[in-house]
Protein backbone atom coordinates (compact mmCIF):
# COMPACT_ATOMS: atom_id res chain seq x y z
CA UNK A 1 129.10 89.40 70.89
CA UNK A 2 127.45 90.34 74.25
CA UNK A 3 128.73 93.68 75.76
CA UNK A 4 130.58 93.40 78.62
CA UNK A 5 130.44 95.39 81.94
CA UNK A 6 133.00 95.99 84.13
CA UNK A 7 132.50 97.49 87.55
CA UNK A 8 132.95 101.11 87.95
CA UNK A 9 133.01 101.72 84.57
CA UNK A 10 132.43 105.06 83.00
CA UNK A 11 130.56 104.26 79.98
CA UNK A 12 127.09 103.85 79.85
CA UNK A 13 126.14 99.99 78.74
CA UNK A 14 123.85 99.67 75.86
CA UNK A 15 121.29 97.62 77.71
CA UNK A 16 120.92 100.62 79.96
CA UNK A 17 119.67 102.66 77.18
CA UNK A 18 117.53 100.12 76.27
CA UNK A 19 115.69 99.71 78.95
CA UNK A 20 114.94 103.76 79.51
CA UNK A 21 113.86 103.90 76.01
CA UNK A 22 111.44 101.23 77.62
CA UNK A 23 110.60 102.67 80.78
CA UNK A 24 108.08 104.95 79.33
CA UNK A 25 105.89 102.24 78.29
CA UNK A 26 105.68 100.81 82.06
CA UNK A 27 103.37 102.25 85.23
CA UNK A 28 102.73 101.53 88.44
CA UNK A 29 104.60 98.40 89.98
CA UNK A 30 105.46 97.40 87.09
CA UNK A 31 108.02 100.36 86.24
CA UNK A 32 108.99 99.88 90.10
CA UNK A 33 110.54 96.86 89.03
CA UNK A 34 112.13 98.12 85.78
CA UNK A 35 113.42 100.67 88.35
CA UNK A 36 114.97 98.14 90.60
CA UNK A 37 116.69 96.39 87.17
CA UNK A 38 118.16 100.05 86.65
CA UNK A 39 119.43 100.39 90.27
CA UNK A 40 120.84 96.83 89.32
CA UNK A 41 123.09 98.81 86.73
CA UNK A 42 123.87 102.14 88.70
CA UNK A 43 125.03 100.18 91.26
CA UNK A 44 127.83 98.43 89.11
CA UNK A 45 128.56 101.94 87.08
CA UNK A 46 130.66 104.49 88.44
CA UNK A 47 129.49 107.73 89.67
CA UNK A 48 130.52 110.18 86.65
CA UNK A 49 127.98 108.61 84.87
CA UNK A 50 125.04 109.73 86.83
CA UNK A 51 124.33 112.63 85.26
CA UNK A 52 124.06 110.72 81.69
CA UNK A 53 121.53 107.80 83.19
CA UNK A 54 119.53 110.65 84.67
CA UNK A 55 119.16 112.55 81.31
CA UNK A 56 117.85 108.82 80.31
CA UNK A 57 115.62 108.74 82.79
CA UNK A 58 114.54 112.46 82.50
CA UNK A 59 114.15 111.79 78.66
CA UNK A 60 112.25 108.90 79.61
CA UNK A 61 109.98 110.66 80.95
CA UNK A 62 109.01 113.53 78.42
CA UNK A 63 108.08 110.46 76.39
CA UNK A 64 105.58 108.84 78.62
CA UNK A 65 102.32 109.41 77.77
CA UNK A 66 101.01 108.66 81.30
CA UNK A 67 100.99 111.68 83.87
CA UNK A 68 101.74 109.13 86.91
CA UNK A 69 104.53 107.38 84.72
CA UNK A 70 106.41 110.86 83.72
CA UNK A 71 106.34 112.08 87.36
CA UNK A 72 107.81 108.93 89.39
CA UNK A 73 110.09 109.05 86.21
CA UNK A 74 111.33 112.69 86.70
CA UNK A 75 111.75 111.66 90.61
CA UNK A 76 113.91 108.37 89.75
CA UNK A 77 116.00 111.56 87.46
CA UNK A 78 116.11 113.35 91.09
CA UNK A 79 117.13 110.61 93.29
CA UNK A 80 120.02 109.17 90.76
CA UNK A 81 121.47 112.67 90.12
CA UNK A 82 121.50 113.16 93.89
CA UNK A 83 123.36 109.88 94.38
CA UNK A 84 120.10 107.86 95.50
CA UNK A 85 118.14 105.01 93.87
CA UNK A 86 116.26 105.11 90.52
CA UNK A 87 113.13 102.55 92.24
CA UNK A 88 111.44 103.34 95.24
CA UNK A 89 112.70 100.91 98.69
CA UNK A 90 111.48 97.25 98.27
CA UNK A 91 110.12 95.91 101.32
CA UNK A 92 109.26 92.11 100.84
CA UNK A 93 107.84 91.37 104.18
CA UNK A 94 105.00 93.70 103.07
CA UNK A 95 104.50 92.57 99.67
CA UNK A 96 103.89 89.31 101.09
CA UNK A 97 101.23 90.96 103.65
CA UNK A 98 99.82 91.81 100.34
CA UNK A 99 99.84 88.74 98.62
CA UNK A 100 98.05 86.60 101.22
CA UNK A 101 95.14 89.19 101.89
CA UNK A 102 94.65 88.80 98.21
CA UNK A 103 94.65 85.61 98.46
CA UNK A 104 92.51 85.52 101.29
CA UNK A 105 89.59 86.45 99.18
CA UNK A 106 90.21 84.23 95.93
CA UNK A 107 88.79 81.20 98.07
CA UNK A 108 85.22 80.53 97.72
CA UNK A 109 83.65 80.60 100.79
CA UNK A 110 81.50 78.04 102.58
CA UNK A 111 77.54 79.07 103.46
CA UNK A 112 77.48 80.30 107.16
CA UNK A 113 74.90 77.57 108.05
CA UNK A 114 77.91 75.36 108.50
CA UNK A 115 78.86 74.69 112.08
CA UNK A 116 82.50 74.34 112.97
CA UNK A 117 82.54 76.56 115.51
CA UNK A 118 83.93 73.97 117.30
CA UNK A 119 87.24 73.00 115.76
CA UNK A 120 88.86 76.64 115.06
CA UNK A 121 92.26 75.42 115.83
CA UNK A 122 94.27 72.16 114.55
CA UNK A 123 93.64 69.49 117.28
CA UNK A 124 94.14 66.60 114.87
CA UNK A 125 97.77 64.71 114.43
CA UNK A 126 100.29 65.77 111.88
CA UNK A 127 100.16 63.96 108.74
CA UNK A 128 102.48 64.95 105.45
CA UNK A 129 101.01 66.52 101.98
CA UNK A 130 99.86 63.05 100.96
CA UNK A 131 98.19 61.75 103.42
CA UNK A 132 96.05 65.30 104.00
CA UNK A 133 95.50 65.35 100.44
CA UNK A 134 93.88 61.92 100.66
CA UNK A 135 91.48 62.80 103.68
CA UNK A 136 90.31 65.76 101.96
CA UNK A 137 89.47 63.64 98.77
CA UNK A 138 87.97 60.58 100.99
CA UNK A 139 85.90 63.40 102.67
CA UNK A 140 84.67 65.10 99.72
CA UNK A 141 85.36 68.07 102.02
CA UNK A 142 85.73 71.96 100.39
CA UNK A 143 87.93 74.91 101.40
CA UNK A 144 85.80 76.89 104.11
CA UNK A 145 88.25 79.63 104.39
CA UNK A 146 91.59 80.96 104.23
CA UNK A 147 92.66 83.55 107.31
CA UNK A 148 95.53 85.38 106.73
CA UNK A 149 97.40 85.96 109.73
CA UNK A 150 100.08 87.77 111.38
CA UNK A 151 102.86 85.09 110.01
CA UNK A 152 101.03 83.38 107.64
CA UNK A 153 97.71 81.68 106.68
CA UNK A 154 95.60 79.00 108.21
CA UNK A 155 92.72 77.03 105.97
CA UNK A 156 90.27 74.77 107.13
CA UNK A 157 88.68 71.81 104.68
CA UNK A 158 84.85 70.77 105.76
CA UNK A 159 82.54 67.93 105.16
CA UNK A 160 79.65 67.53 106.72
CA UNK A 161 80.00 70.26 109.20
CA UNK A 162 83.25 68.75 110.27
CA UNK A 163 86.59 70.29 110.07
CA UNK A 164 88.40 67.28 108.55
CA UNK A 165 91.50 69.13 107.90
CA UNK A 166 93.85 71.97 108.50
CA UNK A 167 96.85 73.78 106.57
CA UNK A 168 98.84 76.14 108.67
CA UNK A 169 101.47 78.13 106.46
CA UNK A 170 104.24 80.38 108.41
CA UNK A 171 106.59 82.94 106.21
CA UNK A 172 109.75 83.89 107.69
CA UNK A 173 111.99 86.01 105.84
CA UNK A 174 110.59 85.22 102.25
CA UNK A 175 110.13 81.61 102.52
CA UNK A 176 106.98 79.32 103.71
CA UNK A 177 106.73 76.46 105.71
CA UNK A 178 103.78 74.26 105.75
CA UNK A 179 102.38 71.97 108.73
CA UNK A 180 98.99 69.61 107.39
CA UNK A 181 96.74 67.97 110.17
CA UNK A 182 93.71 65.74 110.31
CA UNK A 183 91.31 65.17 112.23
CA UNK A 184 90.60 61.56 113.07
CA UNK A 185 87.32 61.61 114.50
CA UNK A 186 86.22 63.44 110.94
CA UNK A 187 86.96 60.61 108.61
């Protein structure tokens, strides 16, 4: 039978203690987001038992063997004995920065020699994921780059020197919206 966990409870829940005896084993982002599971915990828990889930995380972090690990470790201690947060603040919008400038360099890029200095911008019509898909197959045409950009990303498919076809993608608020275009003249 599953333990159950009722809200502003005094007892510390056994999945708690299983994930510090875990934590020691995790660096970097990855413990962040152990972290963040923890905070998921503390948050339900009443106060009293602060002092116990920092002796966790305190214990925690005598056992890592990783320098980096034991210190943000002995700080989550700090913060959740001084009635803050075990994980460090989250901030998604920036993460997602992140994300797209890696991205933004996963994409092969096409030789400078080809000229589209001409079509930087979609000037085609609007066409759904189908229908661009089936240009940039007709066209034979390859990624020339991805941009990231203040909202979002913009890529540009080639053939023959000619932009055939565009993908503009726009995050708001942790969610994407895509707009495909072609370009008429290129197909």
């Amino acid at each position: 039978m599953s333990e159950r966990i009722v809200l502003g409870s005094t007892k510390v829940p056994a999945v708690l203690r299983e994930l510090a005896d875990l934590l020691p084993t995790f660096s970097g982002r990855d413990l962040e987001s152990q972290l963040q599971s923890f905070d998921a915990y503390l948050a339900m828990l009443s106060d009293k038992v602060r002092p116990e889930l920092a002796a966790l995380l305190n214990r925690a972090a005598v056992q890592s063997a990783d320098a980096a690990t034991a210190e943000r470790l002995v700080q989550a201690a700090e913060s959740v004995l001084g009635g803050g947060r075990a994980a460090e603040a989250y901030d998604h919008m920036e993460a997602m920065r992140e994300y797209a400038a890696a991205q933004a360099t996963s994409f092969e890029l096409t030789p400078p020699s080809v000229d589209v200095s001409t079509a930087d911008s979609p000037t085609g019509r609007q066409v759904d994921y189908s229908e661009y898909m089936s240009v940039i197959r007709r066209a034979n045409a390859t990624l020339e780059f991805e941009k990231p950009g203040g909202v979002g990303e913009t890529e540009r498919w080639v053939s023959d020197g000619r932009v055939v076809a565009w993908l503009i993608v726009r995050y708001f608020k942790g969610e994407h919206d895509y707009d495909y275009y072609v370009n008429p003249q290129a197909v």
